[in-house]
Protein backbone atom coordinates (compact mmCIF):
# COMPACT_ATOMS: atom_id res chain seq x y z
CA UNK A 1 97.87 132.96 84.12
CA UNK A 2 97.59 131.06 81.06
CA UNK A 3 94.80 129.54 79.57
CA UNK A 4 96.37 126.21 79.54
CA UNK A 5 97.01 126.67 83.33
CA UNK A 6 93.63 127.87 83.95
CA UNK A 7 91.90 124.71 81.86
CA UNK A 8 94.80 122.35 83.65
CA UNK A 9 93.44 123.65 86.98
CA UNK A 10 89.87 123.58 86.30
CA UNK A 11 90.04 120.17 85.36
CA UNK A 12 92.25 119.16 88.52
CA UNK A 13 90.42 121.18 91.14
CA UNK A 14 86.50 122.01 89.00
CA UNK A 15 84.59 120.75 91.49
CA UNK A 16 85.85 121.19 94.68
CA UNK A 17 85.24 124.42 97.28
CA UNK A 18 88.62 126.16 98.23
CA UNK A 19 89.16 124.49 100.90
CA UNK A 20 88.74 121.30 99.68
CA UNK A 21 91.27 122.36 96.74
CA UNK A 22 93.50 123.56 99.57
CA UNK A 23 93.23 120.17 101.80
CA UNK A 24 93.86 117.67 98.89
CA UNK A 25 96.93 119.93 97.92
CA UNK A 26 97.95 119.27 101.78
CA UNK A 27 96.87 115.71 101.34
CA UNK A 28 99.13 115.67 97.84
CA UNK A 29 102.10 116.96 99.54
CA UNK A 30 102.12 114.68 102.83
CA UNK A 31 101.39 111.52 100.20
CA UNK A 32 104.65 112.31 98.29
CA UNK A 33 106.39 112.87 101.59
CA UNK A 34 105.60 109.49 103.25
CA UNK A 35 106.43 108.09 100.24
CA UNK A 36 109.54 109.26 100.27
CA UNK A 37 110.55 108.04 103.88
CA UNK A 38 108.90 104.65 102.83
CA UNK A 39 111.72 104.20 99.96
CA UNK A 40 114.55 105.40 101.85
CA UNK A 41 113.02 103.03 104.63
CA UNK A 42 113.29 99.71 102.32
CA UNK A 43 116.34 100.73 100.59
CA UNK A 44 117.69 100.81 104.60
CA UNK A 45 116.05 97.37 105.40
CA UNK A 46 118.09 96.12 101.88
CA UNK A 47 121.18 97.47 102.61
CA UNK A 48 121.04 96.10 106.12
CA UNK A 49 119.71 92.96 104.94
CA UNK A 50 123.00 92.54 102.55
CA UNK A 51 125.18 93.47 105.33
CA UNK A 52 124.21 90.68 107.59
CA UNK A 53 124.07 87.98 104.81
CA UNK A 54 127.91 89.37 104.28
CA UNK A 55 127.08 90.07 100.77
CA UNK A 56 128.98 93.44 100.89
C-alpha cells in the first residue's frame, strides 16, 4: 500500500472502528445503487411522459 492510499484512507475512515468502516462502505454502495434505479426511474417517467403527450 502506498502512502498516499494509507493517508487517503486514514482521513476517510480515522475515526471509525472496523465495523463501522465496513457498514458505511455497505451504506456507500447501497446509496450509489438506489441512486441509480432512481435515474433510470425518472428518465422512465420522461420517456413515458413524452409518449403520451405524442411528442415522439
Amino acid at each position: 500500500m502506498t502512502e498516499q492510499t494509507y493517508f487517503r484512507w486514514r482521513k476517510e475512515y480515522g475515526g471509525l472502528k472496523v465495523d463501522q468502516a465496513k457498514r458505511l462502505k455497505d451504506l456507500e454502495t447501497e446509496n450509489a445503487r438506489l441512486r441509480r434505479a432512481l435515474s433510470d426511474a425518472v428518465i422512465d417517467n420522461q420517456i413515458l411522459r413524452e409518449v403520451s403527450k405524442g411528442n415522439f
